[in-house]
Protein backbone atom coordinates (compact mmCIF):
# COMPACT_ATOMS: atom_id res chain seq x y z
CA UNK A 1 84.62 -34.91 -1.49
CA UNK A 2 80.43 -35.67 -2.41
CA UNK A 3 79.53 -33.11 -4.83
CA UNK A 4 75.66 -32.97 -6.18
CA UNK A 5 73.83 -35.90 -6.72
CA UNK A 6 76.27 -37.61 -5.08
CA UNK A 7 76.00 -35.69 -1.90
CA UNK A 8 72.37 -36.39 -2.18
CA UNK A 9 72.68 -40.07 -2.07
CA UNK A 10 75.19 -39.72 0.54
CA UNK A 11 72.96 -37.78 2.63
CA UNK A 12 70.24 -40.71 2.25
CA UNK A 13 72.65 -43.09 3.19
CA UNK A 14 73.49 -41.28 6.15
CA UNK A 15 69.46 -40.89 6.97
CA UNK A 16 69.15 -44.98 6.54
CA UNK A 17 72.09 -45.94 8.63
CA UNK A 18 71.04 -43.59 11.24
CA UNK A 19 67.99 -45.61 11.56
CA UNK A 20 68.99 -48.33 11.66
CA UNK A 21 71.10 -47.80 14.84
CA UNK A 22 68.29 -46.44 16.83
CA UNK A 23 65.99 -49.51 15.91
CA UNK A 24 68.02 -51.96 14.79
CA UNK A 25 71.32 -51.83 16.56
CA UNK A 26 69.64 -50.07 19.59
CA UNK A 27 72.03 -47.35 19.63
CA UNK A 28 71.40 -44.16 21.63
CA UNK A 29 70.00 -41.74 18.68
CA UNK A 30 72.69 -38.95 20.26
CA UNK A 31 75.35 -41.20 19.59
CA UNK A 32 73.59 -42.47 16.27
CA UNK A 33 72.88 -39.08 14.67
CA UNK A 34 76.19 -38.03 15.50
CA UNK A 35 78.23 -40.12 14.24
CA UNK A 36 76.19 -40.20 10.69
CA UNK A 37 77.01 -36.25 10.97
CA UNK A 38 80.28 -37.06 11.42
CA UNK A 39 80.80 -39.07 8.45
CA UNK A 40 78.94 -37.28 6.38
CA UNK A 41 81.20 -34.27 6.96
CA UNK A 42 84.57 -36.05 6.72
CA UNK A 43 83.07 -37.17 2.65
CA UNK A 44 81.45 -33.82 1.92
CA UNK A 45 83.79 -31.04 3.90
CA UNK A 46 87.13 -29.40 3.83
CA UNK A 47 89.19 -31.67 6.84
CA UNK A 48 90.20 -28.59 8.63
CA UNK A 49 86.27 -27.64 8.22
CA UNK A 50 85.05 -30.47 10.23
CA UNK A 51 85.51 -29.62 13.83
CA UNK A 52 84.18 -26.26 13.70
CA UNK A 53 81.19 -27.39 11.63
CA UNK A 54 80.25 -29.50 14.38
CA UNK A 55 80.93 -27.01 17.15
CA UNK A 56 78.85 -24.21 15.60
CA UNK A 57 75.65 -27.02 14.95
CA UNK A 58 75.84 -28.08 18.73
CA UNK A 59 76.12 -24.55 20.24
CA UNK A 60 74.09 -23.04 17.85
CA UNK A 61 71.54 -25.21 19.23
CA UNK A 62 71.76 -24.81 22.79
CA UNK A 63 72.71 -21.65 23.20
CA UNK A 64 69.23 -21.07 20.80
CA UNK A 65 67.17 -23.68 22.68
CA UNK A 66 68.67 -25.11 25.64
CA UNK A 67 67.08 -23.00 28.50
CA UNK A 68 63.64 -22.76 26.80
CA UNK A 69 63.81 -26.93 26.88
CA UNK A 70 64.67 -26.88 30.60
CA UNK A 71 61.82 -24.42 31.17
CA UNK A 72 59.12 -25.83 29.78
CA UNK A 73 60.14 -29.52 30.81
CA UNK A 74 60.40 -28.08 34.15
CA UNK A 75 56.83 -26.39 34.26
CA UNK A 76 55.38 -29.80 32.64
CA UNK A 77 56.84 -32.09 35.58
CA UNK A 78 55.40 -29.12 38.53
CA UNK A 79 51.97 -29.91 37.15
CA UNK A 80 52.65 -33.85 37.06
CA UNK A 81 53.95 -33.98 40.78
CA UNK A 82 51.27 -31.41 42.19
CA UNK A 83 48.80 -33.07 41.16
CA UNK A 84 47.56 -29.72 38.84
CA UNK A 85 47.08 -32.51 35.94
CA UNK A 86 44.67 -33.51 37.94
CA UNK A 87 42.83 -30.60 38.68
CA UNK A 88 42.53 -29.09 35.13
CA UNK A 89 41.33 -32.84 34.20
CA UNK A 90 38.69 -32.24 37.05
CA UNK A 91 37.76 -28.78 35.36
CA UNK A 92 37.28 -29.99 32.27
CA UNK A 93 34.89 -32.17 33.37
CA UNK A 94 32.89 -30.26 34.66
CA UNK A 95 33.01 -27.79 31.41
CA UNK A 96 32.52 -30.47 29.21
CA UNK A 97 30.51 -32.76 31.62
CA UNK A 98 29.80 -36.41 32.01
CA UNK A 99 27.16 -36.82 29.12
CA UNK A 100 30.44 -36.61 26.58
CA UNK A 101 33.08 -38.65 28.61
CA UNK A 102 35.00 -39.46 25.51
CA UNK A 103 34.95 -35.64 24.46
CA UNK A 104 36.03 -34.92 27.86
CA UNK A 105 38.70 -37.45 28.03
CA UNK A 106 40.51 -35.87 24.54
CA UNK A 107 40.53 -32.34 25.45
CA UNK A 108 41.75 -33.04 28.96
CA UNK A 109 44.37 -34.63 27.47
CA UNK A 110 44.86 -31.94 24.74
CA UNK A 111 45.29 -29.62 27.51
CA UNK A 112 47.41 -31.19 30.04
CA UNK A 113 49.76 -32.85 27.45
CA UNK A 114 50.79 -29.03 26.23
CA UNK A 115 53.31 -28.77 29.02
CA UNK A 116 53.22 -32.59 30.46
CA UNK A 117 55.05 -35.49 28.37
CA UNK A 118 52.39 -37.97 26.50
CA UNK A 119 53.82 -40.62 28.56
CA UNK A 120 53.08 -39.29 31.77
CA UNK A 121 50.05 -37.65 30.74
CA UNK A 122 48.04 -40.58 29.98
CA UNK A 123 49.60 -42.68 33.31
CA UNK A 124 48.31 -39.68 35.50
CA UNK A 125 45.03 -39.20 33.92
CA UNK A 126 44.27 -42.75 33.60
CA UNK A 127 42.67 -43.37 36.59
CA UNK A 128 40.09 -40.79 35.54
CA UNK A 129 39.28 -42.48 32.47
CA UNK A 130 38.75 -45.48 34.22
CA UNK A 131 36.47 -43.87 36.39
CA UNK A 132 34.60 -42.32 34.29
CA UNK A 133 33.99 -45.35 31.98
CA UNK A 134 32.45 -47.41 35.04
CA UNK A 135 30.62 -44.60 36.24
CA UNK A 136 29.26 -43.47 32.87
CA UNK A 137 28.92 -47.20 31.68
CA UNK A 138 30.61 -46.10 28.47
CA UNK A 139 33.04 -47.72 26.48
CA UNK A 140 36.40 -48.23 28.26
CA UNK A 141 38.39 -48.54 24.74
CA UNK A 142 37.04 -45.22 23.41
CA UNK A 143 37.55 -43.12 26.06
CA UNK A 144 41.16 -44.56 26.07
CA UNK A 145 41.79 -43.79 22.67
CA UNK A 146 40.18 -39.97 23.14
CA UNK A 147 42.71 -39.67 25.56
CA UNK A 148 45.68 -40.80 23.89
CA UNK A 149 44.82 -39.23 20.94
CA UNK A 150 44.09 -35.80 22.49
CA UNK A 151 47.71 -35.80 24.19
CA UNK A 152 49.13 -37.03 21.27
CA UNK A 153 47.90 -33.85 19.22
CA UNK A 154 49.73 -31.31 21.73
CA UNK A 155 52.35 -33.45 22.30
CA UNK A 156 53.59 -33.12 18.61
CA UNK A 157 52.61 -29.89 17.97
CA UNK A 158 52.35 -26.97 20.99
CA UNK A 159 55.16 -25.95 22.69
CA UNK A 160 56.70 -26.50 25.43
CA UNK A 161 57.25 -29.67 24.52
CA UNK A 162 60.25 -29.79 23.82
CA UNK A 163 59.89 -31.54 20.24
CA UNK A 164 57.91 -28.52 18.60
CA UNK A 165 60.16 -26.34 20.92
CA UNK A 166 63.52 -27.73 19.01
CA UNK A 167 61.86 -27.55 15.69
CA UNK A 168 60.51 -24.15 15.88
CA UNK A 169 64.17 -22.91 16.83
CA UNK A 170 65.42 -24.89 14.00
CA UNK A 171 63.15 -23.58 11.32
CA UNK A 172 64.18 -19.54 12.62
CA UNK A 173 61.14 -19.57 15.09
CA UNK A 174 62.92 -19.74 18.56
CA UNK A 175 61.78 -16.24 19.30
CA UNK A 176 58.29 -17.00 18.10
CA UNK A 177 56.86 -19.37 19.89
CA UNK A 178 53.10 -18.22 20.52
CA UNK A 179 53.03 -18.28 16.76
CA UNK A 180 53.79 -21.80 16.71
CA UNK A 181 51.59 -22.39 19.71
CA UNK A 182 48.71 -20.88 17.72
CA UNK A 183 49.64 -22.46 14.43
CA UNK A 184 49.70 -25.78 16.43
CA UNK A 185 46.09 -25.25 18.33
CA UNK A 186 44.77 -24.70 14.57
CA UNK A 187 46.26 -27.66 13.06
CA UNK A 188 44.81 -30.05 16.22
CA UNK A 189 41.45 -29.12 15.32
CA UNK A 190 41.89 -31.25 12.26
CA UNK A 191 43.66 -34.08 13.66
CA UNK A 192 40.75 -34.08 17.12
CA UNK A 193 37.40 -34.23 15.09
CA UNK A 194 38.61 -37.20 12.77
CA UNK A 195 40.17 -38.59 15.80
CA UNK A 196 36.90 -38.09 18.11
CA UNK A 197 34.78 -39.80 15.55
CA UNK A 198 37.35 -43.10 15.20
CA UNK A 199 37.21 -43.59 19.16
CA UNK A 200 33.71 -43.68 19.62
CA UNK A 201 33.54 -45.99 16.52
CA UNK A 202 36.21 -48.11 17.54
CA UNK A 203 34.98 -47.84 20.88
CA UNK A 204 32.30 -50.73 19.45
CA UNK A 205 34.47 -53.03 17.85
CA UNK A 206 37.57 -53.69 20.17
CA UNK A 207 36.25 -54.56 23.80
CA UNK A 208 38.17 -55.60 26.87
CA UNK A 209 37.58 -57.18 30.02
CA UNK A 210 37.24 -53.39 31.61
CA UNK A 211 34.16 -53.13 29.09
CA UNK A 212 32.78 -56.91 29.39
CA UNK A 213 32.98 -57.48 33.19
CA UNK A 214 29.10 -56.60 34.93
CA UNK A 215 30.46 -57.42 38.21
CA UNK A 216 32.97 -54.65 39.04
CA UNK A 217 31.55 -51.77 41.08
CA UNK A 218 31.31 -48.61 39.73
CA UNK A 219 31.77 -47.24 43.22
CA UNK A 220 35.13 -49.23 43.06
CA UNK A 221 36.52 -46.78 40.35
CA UNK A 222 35.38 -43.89 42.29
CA UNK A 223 37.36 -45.49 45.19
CA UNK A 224 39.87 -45.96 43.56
CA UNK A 225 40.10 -42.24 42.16
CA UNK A 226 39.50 -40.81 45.52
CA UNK A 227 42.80 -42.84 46.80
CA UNK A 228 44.94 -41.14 43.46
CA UNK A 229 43.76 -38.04 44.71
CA UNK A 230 44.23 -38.29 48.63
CA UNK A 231 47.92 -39.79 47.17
CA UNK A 232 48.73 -36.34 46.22
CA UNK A 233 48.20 -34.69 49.78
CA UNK A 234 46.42 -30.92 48.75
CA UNK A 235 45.70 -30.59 45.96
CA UNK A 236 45.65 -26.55 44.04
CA UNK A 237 42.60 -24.86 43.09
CA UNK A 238 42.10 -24.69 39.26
CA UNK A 239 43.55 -20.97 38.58
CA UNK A 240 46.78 -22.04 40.25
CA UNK A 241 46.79 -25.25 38.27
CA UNK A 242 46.68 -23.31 34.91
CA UNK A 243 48.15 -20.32 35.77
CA UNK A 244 51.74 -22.17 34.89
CA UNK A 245 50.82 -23.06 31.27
CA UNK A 246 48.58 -19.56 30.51
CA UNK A 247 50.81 -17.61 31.76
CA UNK A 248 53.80 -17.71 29.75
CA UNK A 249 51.12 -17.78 26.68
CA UNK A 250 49.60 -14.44 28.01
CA UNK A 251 53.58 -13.03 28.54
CA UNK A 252 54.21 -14.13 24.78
CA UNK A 253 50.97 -12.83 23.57
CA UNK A 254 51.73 -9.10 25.01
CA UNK A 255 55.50 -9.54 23.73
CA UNK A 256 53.90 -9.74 20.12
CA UNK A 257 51.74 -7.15 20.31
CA UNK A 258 54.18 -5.07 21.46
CA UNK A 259 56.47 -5.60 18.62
CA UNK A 260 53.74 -5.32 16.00
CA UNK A 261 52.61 -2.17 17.94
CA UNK A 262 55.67 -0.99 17.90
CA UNK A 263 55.87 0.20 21.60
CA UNK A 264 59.38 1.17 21.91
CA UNK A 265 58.85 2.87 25.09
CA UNK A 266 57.62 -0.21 26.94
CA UNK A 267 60.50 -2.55 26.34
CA UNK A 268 59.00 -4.40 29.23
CA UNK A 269 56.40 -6.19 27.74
CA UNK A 270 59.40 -7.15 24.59
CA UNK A 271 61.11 -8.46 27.78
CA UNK A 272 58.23 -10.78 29.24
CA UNK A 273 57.14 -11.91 25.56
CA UNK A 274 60.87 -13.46 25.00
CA UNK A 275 60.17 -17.36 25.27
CA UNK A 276 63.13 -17.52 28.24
CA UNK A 277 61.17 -14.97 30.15
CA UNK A 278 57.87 -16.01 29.41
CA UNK A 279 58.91 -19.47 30.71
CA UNK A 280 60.58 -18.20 33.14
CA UNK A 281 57.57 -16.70 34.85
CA UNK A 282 55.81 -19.91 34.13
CA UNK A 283 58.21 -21.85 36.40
CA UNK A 284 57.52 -19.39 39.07
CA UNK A 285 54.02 -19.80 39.36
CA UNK A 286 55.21 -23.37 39.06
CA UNK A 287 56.91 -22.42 42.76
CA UNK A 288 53.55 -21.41 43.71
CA UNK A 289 52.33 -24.30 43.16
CA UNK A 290 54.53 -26.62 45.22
CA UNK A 291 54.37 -23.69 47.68
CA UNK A 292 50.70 -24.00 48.15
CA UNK A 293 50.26 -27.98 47.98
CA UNK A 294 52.61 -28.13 50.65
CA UNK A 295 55.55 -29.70 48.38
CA UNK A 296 58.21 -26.64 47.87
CA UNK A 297 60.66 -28.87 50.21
CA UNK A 298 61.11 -30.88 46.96
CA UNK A 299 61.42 -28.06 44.51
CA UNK A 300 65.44 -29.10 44.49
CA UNK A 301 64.50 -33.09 43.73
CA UNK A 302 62.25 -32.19 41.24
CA UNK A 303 64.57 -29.89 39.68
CA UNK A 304 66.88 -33.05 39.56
CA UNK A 305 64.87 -34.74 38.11
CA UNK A 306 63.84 -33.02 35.93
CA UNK A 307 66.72 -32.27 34.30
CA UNK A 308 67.65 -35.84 34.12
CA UNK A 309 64.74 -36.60 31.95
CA UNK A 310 65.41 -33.50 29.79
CA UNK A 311 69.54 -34.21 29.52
CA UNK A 312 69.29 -36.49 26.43
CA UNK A 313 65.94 -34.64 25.02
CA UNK A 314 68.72 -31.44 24.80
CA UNK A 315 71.41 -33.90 23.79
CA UNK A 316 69.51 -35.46 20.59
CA UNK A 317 68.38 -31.77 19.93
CA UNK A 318 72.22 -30.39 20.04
CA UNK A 319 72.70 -33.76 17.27
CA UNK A 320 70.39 -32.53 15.31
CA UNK A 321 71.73 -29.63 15.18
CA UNK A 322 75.19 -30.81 14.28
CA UNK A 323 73.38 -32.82 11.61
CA UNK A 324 71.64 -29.96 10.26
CA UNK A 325 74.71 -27.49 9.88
CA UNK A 326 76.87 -30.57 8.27
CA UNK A 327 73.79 -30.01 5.71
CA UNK A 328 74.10 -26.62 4.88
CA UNK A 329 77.66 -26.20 4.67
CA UNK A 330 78.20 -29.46 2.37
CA UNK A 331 76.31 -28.06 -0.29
CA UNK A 332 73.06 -30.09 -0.02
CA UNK A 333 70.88 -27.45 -0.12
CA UNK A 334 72.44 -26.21 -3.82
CA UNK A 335 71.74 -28.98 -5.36
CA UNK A 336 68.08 -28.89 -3.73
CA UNK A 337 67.82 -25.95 -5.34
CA UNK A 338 69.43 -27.04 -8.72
CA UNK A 339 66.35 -29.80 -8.47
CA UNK A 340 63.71 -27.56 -6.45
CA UNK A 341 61.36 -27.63 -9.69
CA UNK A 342 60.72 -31.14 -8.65
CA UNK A 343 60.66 -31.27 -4.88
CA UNK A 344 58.58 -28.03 -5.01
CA UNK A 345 55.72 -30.43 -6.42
CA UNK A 346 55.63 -32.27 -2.60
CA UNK A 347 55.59 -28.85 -0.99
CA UNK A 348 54.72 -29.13 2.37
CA UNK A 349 54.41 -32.82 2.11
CA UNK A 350 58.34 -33.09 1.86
CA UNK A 351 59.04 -32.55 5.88
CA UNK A 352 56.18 -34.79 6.28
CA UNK A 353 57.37 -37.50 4.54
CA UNK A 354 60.60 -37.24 6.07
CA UNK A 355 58.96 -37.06 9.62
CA UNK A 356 56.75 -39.84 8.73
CA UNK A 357 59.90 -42.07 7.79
CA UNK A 358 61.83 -41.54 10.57
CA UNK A 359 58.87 -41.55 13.16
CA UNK A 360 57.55 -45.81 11.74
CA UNK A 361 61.39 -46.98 11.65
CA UNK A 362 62.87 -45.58 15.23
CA UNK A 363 59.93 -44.79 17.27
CA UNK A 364 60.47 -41.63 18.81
CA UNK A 365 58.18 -38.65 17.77
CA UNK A 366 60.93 -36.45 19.58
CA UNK A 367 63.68 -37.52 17.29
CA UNK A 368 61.89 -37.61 14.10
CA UNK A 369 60.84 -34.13 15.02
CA UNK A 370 64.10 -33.52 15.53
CA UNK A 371 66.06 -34.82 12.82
CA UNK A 372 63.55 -33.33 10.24
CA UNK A 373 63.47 -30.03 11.34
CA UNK A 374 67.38 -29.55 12.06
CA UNK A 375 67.65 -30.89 7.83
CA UNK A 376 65.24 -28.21 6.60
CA UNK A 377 67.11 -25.34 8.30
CA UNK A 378 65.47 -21.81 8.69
CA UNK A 379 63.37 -19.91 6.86
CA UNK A 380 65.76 -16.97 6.95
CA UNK A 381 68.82 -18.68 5.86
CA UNK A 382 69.77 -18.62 1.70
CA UNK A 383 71.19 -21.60 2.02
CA UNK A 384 68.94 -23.93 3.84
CA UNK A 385 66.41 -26.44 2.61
CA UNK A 386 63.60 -24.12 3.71
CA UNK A 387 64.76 -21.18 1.43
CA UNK A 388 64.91 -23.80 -1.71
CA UNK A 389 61.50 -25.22 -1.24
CA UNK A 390 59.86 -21.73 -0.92
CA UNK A 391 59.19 -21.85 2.64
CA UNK A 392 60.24 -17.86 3.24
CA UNK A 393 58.00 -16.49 5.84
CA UNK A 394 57.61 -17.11 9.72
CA UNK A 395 54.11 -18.39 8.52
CA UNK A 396 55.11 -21.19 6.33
CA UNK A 397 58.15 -21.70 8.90
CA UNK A 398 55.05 -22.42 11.37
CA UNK A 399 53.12 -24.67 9.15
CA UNK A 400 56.35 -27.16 8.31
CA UNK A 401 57.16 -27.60 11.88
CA UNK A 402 53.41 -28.79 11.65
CA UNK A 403 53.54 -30.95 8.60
CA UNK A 404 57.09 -32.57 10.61
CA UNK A 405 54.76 -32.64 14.01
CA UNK A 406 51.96 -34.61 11.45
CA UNK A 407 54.63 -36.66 10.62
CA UNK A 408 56.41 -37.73 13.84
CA UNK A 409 52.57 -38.99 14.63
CA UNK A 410 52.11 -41.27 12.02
CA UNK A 411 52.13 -43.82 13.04
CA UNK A 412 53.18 -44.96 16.94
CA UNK A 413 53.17 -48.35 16.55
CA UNK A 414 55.40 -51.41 18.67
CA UNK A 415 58.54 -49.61 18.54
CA UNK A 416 56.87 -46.41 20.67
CA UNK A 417 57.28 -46.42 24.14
CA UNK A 418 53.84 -44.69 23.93
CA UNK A 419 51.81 -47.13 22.06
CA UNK A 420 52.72 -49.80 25.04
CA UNK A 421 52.16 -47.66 27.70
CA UNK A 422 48.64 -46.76 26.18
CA UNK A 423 47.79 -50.32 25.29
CA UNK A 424 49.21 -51.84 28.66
CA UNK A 425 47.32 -49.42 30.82
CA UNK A 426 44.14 -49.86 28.68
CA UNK A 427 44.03 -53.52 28.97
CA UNK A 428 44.16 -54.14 25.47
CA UNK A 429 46.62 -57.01 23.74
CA UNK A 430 48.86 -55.69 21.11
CA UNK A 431 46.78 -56.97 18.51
CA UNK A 432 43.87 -54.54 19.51
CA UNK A 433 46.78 -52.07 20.38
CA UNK A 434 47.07 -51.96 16.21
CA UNK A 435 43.65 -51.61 15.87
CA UNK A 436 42.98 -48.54 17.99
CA UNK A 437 46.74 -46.71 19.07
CA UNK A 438 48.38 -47.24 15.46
CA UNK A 439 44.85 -46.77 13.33
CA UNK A 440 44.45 -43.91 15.27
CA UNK A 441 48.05 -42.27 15.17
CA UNK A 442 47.46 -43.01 11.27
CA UNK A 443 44.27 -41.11 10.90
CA UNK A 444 45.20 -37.77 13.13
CA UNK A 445 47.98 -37.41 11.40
CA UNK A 446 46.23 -37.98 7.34
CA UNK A 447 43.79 -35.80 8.70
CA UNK A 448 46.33 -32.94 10.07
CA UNK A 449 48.33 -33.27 6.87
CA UNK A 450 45.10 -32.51 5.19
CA UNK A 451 44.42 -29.77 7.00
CA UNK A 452 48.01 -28.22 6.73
CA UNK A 453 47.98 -28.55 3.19
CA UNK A 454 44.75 -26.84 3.01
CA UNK A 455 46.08 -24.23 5.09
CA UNK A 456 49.25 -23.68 2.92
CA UNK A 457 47.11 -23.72 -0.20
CA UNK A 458 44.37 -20.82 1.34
CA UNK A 459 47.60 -18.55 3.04
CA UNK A 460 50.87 -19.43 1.36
């Protein structure tokens, strides 16, 4: 069997080959991570230790994290198909108003990204952007790249979805979620300024024909808007349209401060502050929703559907998982500790790194997420990665599923699903697609980094 450094380099081998059949070989990364995990606990474990290794990673995992992914998936795709993305991009608007389209475009898509794929997210509010940009006569390109980036920012690091959802249970923070959701809303501040600042500067060097054509009528765009929106039948007022993502935040929020408060004679708010609930009650206002734009007759399709999208999210989770607990029972994690004098000196830069990696070779900010977070374990654990790296407290927990989330941002480049469907939509080639989606991705997440490790220096 792999013993210390060898298990090390064993371990990196099993990191590089795993990459290499996601991008290379263009192997599903379910069927990629687990057969590295495999391996890698045939040459590091006990034989008759092998099977139930694997069965404890994958159930540990979705029995911790399974329902909370369905949840929150499920919330996210009621306020695509109700057209509730729509309305809270209306609302912000008018909040932020028309002087500041680019401002408006980012924090729209900050917001409606918390509960709503990236993907999808830009596709549904890119009609408004295009709107906007003839109707505002502002850059076309920089109000793109507001957008992107300001779903990007939630996308990687607020739950529920489901990448900082996995990686919060996988660092011991399952239970804790509105931590991570405030820990995350911090840490986008730093990656949304820098971020704002590159669009509207970037805004004046890459043009395309959206920005350079005179002769299209602005009254076309509105048209054009108008149609998205009739396309959607009735649309829901803006309370009902948030009420699905505040909600479970308010339900978590009075959870905490019952436990801190100590109010053992109102175990129900302990009840409604446990994620499963919280999201629970989410979904149900989600109900409302399709109840009052007319649409509950395809609550069961959406459902469907829903869970067809989020099947190999939960599948690549339970892998990671697996992955993870070959880790901790091989022995990795002593000789991380044997060497922890000289990893300690990355600190919080470590599961950044590792995110970072993993995010440029295979793509997927979900899997990098992932993958990192299942290998540092949680904080609670003595023999996880976490523990030998210092990271002890549900606060430091919080800020390395940031650093990971900082990571699995940097940088989306041809290999992301996202960077085409940002560039395609926006009209730009994939040269300019460098210049603005992968520039970008690269400074949000320098500048989060930045901010995390300020953040770890002031309260760690």
């Amino acid at each position: 069997m792999l013993t210390g450094i060898w298990l090390f380099v064993g371990l990196i081998i099993a990191i590089v080959v795993m990459i290499l059949m996601i991008s290379k070989l263009k192997i599903h990364p379910f069927i990629a991570i687990m057969a590295v995990s495999i391996v890698l606990a045939l040459f590091s474990l006990p034989i008759a230790n092998v099977p139930g290794t694997i069965a404890a990673g994958f159930g540990g995992i979705m029995s911790g994290i399974g329902i909370v992914i369905i949840l929150g998936a499920l919330i996210g795709f009621i306020v695509e198909k109700t057209g509730a993305a729509l309305t809270i991009a209306d609302t912000v608007v008018k909040v932020v108003g028309k002087k500041h389209p680019e401002m408006a475009m980012m924090i729209m898509g900050w917001i409606v990204s918390i509960p709503v794929f990236c993907d999808s997210g830009f596709i549904i509010l890119d009609p408004i952007r295009k709107s906007m940009s003839k109707m505002t006569k502002k850059s076309s390109v920089a109000m793109a790249v507001a957008l992107s980036l300001g779903l990007y920012a939630s996308h990687v690091f607020i739950p529920p979805t489901p990448g900082p959802i996995a990686a919060a249970n996988s660092v011991g923070l399952g239970t804790s979620l509105l931590l991570v959701m405030g820990v995350g809303a911090l840490v986008s501040v730093f990656a949304l300024i820098p971020s704002y600042f590159f669009a509207l500067y970037i805004g004046k060097k890459v043009k395309v024909e959206a920005d350079t054509d005179d002769d299209v009528n602005p009254n076309a765009a509105a048209e054009a808007f108008a149609k998205l929106r009739a396309s959607y039948g009735k649309l829901p007022n803006a309370w009902l349209s948030f009420a699905p993502i505040i909600v479970p935040i308010l339900a978590m929020a009075m959870g905490t401060i019952a436990k801190v408060l100590a109010w053992t004679s109102l175990p129900f708010w302990g009840f409604i502050g446990h994620p499963i609930i919280a999201l629970s009650l989410g979904v149900i206002f989600g109900v409302v929703l399709l109840y009052t734009t007319n649409k509950i007759k395809d609550f069961n399709f959406l459902t469907n559907e829903n869970l067809k999208i989020v099947g190999p999210i939960l599948f690549i989770t339970a892998a990671g998982g697996v992955l993870g607990k070959v880790i901790a029972d091989a022995g990795v994690v002593a000789f991380v500790s044997g060497n922890a004098d000289a990893l300690k000196v990355l600190g919080i830069l470590f599961p950044f790194i590792v995110a970072a990696i993993l995010k440029i070779a295979q793509g997927s900010s979900t899997v990098a997420i992932v993958t990192t977070a299942a290998m540092m374990g949680t904080y609670a654990d003595p023999a996880s990665v976490m523990q030998a790296l210092g990271f002890v407290t549900p606060f430091s927990a919080a800020l390395v599923v940031m650093a990971i989330g900082a990571g699995a941002m940097t940088v989306s480049h041809a290999n992301d699903s996202y960077f085409w469907v940002v560039t395609n939509m926006s009209g730009m080639t994939p040269d300019q697609g460098y210049k603005t989606q992968t520039l970008g991705t690269l400074i949000s997440g320098i500048s989060s980094i930045i901010g995390i490790l300020l953040l770890s220096v002031l309260f760690l």
